[in-house]
C-alpha atoms as a PDB file:
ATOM      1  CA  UNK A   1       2.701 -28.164  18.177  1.00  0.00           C
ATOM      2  CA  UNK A   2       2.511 -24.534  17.233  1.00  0.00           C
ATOM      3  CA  UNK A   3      -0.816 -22.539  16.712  1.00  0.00           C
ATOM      4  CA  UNK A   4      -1.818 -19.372  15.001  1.00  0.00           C
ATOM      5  CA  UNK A   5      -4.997 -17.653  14.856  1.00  0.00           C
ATOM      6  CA  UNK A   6      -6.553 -15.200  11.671  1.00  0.00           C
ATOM      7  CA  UNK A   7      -8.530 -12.366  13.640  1.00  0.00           C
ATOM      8  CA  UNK A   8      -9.890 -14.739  16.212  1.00  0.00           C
ATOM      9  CA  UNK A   9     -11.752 -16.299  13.265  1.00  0.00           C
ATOM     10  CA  UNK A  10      -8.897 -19.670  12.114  1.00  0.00           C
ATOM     11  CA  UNK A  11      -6.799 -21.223  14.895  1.00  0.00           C
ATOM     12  CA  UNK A  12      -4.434 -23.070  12.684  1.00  0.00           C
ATOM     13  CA  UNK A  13      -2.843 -25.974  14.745  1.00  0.00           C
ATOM     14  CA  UNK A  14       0.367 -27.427  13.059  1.00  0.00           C
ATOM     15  CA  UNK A  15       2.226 -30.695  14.166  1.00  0.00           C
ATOM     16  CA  UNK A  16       5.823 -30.599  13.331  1.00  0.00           C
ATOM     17  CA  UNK A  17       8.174 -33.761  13.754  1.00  0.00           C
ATOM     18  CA  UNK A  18      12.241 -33.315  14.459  1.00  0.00           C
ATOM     19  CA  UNK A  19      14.870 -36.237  14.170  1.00  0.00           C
ATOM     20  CA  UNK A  20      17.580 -35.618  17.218  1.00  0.00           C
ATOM     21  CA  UNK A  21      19.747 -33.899  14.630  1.00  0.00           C
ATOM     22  CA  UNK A  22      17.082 -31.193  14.397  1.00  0.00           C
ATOM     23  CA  UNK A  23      15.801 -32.049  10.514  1.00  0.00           C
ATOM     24  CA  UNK A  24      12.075 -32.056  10.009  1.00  0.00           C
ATOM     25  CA  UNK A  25      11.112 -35.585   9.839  1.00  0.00           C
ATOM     26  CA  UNK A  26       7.613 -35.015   9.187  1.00  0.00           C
ATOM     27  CA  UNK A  27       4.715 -31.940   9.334  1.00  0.00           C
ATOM     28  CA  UNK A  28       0.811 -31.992   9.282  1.00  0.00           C
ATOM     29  CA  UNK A  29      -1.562 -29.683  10.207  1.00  0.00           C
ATOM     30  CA  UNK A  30      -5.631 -28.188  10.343  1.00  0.00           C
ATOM     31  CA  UNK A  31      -6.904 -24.844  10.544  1.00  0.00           C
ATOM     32  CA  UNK A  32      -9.598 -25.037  12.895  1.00  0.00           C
ATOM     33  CA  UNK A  33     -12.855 -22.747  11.460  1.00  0.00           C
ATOM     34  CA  UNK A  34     -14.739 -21.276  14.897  1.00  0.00           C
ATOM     35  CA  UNK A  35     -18.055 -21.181  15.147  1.00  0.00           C
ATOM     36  CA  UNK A  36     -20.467 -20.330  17.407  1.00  0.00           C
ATOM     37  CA  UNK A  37     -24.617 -20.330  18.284  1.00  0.00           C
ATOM     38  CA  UNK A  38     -27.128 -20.024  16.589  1.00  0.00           C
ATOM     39  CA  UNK A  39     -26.299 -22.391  13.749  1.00  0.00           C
ATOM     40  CA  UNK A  40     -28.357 -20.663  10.859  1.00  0.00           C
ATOM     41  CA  UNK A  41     -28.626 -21.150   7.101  1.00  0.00           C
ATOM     42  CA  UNK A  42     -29.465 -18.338   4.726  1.00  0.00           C
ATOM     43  CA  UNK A  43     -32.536 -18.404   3.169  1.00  0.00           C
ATOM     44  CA  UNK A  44     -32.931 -15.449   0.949  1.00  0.00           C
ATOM     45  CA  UNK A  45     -31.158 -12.346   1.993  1.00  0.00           C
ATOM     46  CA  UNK A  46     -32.188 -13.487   5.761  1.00  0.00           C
ATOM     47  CA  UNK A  47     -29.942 -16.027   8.157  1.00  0.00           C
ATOM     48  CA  UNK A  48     -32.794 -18.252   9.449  1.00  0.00           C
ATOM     49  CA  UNK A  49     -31.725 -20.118  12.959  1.00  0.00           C
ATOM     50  CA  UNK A  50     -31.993 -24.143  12.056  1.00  0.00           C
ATOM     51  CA  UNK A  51     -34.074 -26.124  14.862  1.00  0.00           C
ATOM     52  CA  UNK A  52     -34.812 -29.882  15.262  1.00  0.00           C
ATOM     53  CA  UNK A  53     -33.492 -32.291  12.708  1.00  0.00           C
ATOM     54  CA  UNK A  54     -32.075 -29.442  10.953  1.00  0.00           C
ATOM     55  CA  UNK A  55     -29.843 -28.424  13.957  1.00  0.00           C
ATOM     56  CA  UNK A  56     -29.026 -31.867  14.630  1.00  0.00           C
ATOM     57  CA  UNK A  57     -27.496 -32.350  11.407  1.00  0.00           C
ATOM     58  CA  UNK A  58     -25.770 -29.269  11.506  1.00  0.00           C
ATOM     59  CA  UNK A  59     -24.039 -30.167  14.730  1.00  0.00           C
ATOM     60  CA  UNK A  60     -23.134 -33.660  13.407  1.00  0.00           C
ATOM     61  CA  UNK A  61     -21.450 -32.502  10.469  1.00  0.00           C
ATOM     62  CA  UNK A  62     -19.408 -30.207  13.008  1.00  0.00           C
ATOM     63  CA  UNK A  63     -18.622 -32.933  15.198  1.00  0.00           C
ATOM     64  CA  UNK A  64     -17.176 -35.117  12.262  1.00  0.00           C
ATOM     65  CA  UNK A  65     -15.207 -32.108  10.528  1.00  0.00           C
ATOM     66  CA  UNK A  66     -12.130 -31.766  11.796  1.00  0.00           C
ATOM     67  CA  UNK A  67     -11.823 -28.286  10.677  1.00  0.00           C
ATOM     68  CA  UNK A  68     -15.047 -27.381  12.132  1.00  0.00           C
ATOM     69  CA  UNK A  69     -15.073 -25.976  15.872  1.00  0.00           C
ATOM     70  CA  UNK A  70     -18.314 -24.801  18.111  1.00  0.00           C
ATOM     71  CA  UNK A  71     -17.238 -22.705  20.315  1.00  0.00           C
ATOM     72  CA  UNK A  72     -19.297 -20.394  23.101  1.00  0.00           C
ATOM     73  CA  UNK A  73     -17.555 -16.857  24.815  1.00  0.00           C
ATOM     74  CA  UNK A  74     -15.736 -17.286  27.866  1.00  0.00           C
ATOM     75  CA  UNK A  75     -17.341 -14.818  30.798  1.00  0.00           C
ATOM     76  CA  UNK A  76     -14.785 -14.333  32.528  1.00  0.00           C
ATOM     77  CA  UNK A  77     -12.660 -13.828  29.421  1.00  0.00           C
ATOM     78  CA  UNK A  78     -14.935 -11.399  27.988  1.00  0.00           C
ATOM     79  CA  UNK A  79     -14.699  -9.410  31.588  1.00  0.00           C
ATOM     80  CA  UNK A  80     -11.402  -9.232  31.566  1.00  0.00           C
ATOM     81  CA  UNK A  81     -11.057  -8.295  28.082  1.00  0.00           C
ATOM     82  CA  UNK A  82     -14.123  -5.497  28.275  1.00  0.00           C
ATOM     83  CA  UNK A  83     -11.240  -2.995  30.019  1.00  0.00           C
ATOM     84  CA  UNK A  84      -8.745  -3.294  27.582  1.00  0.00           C
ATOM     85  CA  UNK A  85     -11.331  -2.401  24.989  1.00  0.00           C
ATOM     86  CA  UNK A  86     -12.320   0.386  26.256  1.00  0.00           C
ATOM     87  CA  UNK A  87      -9.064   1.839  26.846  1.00  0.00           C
ATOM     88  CA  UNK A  88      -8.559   0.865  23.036  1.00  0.00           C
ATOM     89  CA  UNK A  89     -11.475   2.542  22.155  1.00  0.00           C
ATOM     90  CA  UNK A  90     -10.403   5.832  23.956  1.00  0.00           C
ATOM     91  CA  UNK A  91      -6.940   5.437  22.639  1.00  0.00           C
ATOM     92  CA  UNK A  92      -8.633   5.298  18.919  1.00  0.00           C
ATOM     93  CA  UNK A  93     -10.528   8.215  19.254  1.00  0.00           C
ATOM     94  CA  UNK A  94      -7.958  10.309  20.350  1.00  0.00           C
ATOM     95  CA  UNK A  95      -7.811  13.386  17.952  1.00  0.00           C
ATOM     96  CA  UNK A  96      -4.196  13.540  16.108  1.00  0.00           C
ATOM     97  CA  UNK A  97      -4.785  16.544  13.928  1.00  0.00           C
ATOM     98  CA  UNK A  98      -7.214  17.690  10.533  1.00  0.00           C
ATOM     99  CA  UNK A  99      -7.801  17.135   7.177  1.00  0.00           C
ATOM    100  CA  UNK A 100      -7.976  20.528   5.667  1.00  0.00           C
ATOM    101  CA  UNK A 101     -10.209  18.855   3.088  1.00  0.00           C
ATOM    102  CA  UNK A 102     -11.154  15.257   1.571  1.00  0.00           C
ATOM    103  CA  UNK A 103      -8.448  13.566   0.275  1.00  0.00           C
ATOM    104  CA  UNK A 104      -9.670  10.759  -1.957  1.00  0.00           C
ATOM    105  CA  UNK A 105      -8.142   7.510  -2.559  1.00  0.00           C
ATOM    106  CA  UNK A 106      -6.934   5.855  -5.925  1.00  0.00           C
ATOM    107  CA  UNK A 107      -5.035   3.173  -7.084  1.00  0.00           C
ATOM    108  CA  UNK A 108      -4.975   3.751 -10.763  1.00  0.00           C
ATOM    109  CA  UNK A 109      -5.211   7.483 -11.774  1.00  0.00           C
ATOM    110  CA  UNK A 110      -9.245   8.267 -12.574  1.00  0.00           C
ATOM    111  CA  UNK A 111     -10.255   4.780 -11.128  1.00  0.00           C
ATOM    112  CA  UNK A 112     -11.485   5.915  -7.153  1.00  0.00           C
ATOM    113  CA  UNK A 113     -11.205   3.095  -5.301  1.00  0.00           C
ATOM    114  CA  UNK A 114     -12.781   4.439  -1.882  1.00  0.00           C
ATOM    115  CA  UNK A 115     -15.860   6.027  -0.514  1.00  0.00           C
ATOM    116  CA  UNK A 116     -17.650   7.380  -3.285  1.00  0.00           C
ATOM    117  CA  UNK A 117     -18.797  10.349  -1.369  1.00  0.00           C
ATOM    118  CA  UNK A 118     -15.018  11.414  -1.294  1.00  0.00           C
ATOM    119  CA  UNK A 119     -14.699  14.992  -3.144  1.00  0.00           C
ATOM    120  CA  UNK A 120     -12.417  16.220  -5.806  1.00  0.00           C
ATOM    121  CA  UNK A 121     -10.080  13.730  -6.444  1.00  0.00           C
ATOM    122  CA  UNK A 122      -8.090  14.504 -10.076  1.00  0.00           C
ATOM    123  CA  UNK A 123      -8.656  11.867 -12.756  1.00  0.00           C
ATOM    124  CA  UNK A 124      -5.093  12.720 -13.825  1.00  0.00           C
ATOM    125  CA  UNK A 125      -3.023  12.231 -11.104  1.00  0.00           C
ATOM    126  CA  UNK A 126      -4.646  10.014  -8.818  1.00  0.00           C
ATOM    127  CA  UNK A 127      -4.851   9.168  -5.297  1.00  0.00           C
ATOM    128  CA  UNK A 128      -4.596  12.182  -2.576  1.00  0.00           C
ATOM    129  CA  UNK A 129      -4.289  10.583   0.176  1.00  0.00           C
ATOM    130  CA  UNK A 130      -1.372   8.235  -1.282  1.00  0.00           C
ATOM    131  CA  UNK A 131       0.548  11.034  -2.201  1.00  0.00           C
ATOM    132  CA  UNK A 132       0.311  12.350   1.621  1.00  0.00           C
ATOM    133  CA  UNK A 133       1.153   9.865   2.822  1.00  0.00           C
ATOM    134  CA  UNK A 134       4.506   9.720   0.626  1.00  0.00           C
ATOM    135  CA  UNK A 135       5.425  12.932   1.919  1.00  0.00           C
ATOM    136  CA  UNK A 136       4.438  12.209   5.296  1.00  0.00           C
ATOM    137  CA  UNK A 137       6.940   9.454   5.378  1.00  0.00           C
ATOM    138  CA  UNK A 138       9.764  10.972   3.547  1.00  0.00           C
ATOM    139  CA  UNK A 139       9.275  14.018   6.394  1.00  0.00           C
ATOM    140  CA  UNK A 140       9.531  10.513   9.084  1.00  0.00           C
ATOM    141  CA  UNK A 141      12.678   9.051   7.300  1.00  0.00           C
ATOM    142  CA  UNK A 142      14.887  11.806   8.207  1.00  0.00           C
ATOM    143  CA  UNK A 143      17.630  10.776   5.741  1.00  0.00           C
ATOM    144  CA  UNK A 144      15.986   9.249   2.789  1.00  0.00           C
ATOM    145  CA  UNK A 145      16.169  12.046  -0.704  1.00  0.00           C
ATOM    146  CA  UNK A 146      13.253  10.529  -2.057  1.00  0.00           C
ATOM    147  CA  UNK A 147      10.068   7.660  -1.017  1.00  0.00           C
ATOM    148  CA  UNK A 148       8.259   5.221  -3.313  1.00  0.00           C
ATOM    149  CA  UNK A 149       5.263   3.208  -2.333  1.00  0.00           C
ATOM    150  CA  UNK A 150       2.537   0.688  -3.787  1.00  0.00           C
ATOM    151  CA  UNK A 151      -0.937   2.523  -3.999  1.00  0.00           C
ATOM    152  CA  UNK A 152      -2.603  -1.029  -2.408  1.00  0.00           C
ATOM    153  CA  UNK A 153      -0.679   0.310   0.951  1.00  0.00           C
ATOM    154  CA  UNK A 154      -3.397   2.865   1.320  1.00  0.00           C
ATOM    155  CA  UNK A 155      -6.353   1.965   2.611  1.00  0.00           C
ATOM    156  CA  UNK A 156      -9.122   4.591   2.782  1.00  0.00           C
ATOM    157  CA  UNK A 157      -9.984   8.077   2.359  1.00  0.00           C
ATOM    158  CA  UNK A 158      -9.779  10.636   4.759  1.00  0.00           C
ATOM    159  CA  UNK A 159     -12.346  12.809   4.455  1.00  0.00           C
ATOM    160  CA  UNK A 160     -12.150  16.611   5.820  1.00  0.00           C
ATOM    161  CA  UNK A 161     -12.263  17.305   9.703  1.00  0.00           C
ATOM    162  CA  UNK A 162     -10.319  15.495  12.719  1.00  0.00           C
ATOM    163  CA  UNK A 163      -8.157  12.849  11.907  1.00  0.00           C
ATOM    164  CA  UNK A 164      -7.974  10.515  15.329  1.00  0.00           C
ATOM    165  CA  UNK A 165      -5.485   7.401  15.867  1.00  0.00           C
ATOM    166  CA  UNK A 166      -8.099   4.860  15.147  1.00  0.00           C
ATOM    167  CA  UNK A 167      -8.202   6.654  11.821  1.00  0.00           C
ATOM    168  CA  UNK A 168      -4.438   6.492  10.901  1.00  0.00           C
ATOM    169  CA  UNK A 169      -4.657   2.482  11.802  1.00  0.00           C
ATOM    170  CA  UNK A 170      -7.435   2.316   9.309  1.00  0.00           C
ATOM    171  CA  UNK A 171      -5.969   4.226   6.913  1.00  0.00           C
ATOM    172  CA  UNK A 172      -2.551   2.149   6.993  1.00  0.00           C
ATOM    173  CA  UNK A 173      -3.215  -1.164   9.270  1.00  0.00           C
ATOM    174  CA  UNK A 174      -0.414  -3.613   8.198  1.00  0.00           C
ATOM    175  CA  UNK A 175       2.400  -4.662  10.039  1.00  0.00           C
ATOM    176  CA  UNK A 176       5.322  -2.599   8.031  1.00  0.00           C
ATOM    177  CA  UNK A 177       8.251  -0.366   8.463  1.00  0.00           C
ATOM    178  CA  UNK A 178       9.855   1.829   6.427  1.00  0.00           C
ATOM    179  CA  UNK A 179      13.148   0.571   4.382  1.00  0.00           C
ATOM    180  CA  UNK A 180      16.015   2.400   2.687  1.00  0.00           C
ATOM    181  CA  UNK A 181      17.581   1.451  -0.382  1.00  0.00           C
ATOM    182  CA  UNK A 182      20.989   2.858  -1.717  1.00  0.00           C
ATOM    183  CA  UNK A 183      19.385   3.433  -5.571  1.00  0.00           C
ATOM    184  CA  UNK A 184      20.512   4.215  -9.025  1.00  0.00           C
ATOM    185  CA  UNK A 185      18.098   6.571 -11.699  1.00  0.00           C
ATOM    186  CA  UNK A 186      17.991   3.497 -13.549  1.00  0.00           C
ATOM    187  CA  UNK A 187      17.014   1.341 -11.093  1.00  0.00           C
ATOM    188  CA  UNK A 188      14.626   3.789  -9.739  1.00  0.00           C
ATOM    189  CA  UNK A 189      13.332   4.096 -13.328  1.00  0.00           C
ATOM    190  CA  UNK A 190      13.076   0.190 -13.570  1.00  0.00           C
ATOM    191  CA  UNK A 191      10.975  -0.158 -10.268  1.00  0.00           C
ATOM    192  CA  UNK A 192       8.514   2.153 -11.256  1.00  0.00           C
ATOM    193  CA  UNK A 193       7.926   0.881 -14.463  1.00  0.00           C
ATOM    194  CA  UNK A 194       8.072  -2.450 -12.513  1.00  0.00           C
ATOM    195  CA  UNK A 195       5.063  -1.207 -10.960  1.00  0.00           C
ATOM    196  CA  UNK A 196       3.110   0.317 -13.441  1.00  0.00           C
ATOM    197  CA  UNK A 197       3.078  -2.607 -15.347  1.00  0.00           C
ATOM    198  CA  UNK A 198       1.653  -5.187 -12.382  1.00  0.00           C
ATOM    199  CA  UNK A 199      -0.547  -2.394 -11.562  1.00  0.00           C
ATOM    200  CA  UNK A 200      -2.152  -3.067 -14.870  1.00  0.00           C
ATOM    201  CA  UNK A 201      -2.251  -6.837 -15.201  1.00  0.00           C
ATOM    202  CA  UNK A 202      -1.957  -8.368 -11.557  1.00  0.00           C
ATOM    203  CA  UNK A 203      -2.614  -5.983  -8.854  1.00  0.00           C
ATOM    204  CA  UNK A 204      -3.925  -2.138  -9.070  1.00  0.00           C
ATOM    205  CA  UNK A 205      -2.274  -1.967  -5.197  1.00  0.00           C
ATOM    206  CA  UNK A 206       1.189  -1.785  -6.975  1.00  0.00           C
ATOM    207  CA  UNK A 207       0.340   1.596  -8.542  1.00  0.00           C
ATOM    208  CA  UNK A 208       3.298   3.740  -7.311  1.00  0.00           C
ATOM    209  CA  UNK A 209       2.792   6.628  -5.690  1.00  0.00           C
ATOM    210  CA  UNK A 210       6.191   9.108  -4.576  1.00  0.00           C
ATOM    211  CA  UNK A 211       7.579  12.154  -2.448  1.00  0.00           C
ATOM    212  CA  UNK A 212      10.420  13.980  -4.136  1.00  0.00           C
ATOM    213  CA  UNK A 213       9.756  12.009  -7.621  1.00  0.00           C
ATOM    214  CA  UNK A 214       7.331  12.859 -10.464  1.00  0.00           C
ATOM    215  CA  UNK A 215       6.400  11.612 -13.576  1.00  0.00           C
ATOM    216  CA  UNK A 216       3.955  10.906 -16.403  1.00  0.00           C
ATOM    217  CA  UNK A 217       2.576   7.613 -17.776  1.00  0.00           C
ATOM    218  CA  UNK A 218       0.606   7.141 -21.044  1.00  0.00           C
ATOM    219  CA  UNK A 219      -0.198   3.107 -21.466  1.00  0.00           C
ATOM    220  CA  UNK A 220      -0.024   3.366 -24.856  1.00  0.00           C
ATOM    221  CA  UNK A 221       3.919   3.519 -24.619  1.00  0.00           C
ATOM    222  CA  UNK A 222       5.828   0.799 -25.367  1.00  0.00           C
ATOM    223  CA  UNK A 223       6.530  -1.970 -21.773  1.00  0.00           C
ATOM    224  CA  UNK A 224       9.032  -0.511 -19.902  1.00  0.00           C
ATOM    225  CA  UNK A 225       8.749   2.993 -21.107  1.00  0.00           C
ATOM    226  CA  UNK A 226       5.202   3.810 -20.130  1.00  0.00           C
ATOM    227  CA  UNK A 227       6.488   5.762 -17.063  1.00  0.00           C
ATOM    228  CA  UNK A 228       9.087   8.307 -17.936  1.00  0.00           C
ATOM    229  CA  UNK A 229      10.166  11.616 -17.951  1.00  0.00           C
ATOM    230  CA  UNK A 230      11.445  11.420 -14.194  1.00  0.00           C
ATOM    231  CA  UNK A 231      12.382  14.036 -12.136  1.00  0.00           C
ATOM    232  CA  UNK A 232      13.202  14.417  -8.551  1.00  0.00           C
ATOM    233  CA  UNK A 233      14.185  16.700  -5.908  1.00  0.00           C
ATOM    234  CA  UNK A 234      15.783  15.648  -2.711  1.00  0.00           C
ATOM    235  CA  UNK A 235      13.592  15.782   0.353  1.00  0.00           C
ATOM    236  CA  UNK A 236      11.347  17.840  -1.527  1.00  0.00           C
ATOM    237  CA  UNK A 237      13.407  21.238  -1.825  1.00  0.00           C
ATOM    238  CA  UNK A 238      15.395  23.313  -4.322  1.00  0.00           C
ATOM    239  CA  UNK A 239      14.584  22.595  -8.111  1.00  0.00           C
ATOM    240  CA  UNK A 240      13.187  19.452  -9.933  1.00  0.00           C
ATOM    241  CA  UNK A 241      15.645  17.840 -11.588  1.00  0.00           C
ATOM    242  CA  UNK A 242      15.599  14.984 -14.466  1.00  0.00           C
ATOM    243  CA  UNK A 243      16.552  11.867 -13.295  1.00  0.00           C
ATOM    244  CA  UNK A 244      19.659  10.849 -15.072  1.00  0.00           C
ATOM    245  CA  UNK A 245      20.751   6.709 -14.734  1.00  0.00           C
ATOM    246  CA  UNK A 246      23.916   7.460 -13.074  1.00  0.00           C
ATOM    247  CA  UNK A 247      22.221   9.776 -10.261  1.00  0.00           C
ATOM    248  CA  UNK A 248      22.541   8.139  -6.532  1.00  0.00           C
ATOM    249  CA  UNK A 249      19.636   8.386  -4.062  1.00  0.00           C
ATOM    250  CA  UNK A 250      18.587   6.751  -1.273  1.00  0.00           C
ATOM    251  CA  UNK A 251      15.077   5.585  -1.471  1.00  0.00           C
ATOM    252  CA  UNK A 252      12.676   5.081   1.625  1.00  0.00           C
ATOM    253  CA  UNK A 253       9.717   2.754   0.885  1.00  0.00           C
ATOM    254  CA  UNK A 254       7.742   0.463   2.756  1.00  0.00           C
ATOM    255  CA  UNK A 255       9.317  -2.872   3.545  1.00  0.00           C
ATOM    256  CA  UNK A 256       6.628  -5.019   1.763  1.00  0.00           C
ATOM    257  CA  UNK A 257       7.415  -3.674  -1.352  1.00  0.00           C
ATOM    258  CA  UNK A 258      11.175  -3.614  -0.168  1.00  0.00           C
ATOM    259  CA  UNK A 259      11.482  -7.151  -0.452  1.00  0.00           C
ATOM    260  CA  UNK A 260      10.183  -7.087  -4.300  1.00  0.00           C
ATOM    261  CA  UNK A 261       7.069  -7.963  -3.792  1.00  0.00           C
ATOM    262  CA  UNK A 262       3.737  -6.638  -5.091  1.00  0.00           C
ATOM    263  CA  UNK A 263       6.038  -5.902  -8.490  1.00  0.00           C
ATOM    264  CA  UNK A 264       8.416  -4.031  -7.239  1.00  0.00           C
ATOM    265  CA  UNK A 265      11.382  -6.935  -8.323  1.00  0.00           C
ATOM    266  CA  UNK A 266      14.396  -4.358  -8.413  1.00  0.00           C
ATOM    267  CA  UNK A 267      13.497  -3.155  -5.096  1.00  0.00           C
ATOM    268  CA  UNK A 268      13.928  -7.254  -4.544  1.00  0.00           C
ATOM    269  CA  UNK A 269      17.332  -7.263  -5.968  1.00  0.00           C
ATOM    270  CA  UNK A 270      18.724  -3.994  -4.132  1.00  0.00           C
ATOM    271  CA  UNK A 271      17.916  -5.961  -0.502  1.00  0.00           C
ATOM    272  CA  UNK A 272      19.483  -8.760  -1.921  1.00  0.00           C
ATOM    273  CA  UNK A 273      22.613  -6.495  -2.821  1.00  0.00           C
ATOM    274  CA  UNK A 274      23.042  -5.122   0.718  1.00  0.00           C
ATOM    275  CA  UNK A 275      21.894  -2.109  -0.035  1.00  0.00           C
ATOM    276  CA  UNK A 276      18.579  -1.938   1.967  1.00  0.00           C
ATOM    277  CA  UNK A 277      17.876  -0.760   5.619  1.00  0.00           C
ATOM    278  CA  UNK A 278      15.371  -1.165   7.728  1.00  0.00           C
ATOM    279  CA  UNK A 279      14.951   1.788   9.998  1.00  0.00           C
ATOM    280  CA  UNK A 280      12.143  -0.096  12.475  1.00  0.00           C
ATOM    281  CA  UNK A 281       9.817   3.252  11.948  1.00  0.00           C
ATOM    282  CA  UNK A 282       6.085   1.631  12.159  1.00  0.00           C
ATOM    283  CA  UNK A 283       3.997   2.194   9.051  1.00  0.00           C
ATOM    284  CA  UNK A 284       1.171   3.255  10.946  1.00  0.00           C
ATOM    285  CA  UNK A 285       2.948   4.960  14.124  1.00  0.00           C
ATOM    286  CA  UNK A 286       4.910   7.139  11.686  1.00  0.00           C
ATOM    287  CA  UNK A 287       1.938   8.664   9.960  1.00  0.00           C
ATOM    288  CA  UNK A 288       0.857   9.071  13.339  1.00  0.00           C
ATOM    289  CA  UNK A 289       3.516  11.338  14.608  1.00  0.00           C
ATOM    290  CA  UNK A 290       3.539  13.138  11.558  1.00  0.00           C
ATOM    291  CA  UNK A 291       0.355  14.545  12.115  1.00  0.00           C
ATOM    292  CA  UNK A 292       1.136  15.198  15.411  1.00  0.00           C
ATOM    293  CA  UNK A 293       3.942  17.128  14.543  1.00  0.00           C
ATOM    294  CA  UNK A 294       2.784  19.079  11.403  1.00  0.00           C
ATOM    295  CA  UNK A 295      -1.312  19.171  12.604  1.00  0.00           C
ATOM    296  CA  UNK A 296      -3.269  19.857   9.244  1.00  0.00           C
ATOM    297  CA  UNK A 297      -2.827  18.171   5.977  1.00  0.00           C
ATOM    298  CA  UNK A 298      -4.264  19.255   2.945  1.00  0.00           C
ATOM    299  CA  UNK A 299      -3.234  18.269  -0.821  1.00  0.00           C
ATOM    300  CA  UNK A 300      -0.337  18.812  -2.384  1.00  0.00           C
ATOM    301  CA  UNK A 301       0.482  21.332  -4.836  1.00  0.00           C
ATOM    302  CA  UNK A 302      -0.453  20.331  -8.350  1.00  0.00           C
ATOM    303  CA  UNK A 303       3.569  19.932  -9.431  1.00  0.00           C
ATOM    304  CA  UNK A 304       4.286  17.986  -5.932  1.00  0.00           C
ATOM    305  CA  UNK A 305       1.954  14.650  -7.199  1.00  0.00           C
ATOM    306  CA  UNK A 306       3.934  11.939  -7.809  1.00  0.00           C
ATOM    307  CA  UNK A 307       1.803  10.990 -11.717  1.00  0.00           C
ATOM    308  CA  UNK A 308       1.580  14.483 -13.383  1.00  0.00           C
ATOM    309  CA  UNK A 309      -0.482  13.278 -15.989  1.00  0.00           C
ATOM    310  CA  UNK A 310      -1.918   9.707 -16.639  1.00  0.00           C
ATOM    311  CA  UNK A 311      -2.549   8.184 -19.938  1.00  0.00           C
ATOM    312  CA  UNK A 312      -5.083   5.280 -19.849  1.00  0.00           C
ATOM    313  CA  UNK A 313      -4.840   2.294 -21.988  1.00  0.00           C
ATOM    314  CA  UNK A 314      -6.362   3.632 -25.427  1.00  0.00           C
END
């Protein structure tokens, strides 16, 4: 029997059966919904605790659902947890470096997609903070010429003033590391059109955002072609260059996107190849030590954004 939980919330219990020869013979399982007092129904916009017959047929319908657990905190769990939050708390707060100003966050060029109150973000070019974090993890890579990323891998804004730990978990809280990928121009050209086009009919999140590359994208452009005129410079020095289909650079990226996914297919077919490598350097932890080695951010330079112009779909 194996069990995982979903933020405390699921406990998924799953029954697998093995024949001596070590084939599944058979597998059945339950996610297990916790819930806890008071039982209340919404009436309005106000959660009204049930009482009498109400209650009672609450908790019956529990007790016959499977999937349905009541649960009540633990107090000597809940002591015993109480100092490793605070020390998680303290560890959040601690102060990592500054935000010069706000840098706003965008999936799709002139479509915000965080806090509203965020300042100045550039209808052509999109996301700040995306493109900051491209840099910052090109700087991390150490060997990588150029990085490419899925806008969805952003999170939030980060708005002008301290930027703490707690913040740069927020700001980029899953589970990844960062991937090279041995890359031609035209497969680098095929990925990001790759993305540009699930960006616009499955997932904004795929957007891609870059460090050393820049391009433009009108949507009116035929599929395939809507993101072009390419350039790149290595690690972000010396000229910009166009990107020709026989140039050779090693990509850095993220390795959700590094396994195809979100769009990104030739970025699938590269790790396939044996030409990916994961370097282990936490998503989150990198951005971390980046601003603990550089101190301020601010935003790029208008010719260092990734999209230099964006056409929308007429």
């Amino acid at each position: 029997m194996t069990r995982c939980a979903w933020y405390s919330q699921v406990v998924g219990e799953l029954n697998v059966e093995w024949n001596e020869a070590g084939v599944v013979q058979g597998c059945e399982g339950v996610p297990h919904l916790l819930l806890d007092e008071p039982i209340t129904r919404e009436q309005g916009d106000d959660d009204v605790e049930l009482t009498g017959a109400d209650r009672d047929a609450e908790l019956a319908a529990i007790e016959a659902d499977a999937q349905l657990s009541l649960t009540a905190p633990d107090a000597t769990v809940e002591a015993a947890l109480q100092s490793y939050t605070d020390q998680l708390e303290e560890f959040a707060n601690e102060v990592i470096g500054t935000a010069t100003e706000d840098l706003c966050l965008a999936r799709i060029p002139g479509e915000a997609y965080g806090d509203s109150t965020c300042n100045g973000e550039d209808p052509n070019r999109g996301s700040d903070i995306d493109n900051v974090v491209a840099q910052a993890f090109l700087y991390m890579s150490m060997d990588a010429d150029v990085y490419i990323q899925n806008g969805g891998g952003v999170r939030t804004d980060i708005f002008a003033g301290d930027i703490t730990i707690g913040d740069a978990y927020t700001l980029l809280p899953f589970g990844n590391t960062l991937t090279n990928l041995d890359m031609t121009g035209a497969e680098i050209r095929a990925v990001l059109n790759e993305a540009v086009e699930y960006a616009h009919s499955d997932s904004t999140g795929a957007y891609p955002y870059a460090a050393g590359l820049r391009w433009y994208v009108d949507m009116s452009r035929a599929a395939g072609d809507r993101l072009y005129d390419i350039e790149y410079r290595v690690r972000n020095e010396g000229a910009w260059m166009p990107l020709e289909d026989r140039t050779q650079l090693k990509v850095v990226s993220n390795s959700f996107t590094a396994e195809g996914r979100d769009g990104y297919v030739t970025f699938g077919e590269v790790s396939e190849d044996g030409r990916a490598e994961d370097t282990f350097l936490d998503y989150a932890q990198s951005f971390v030590d980046y601003m603990m080695e550089v101190g301020t951010i601010s935003k790029p330079a208008t010719d260092e954004y990734s999209t230099q112009n964006y056409t929308p779909v007429p």
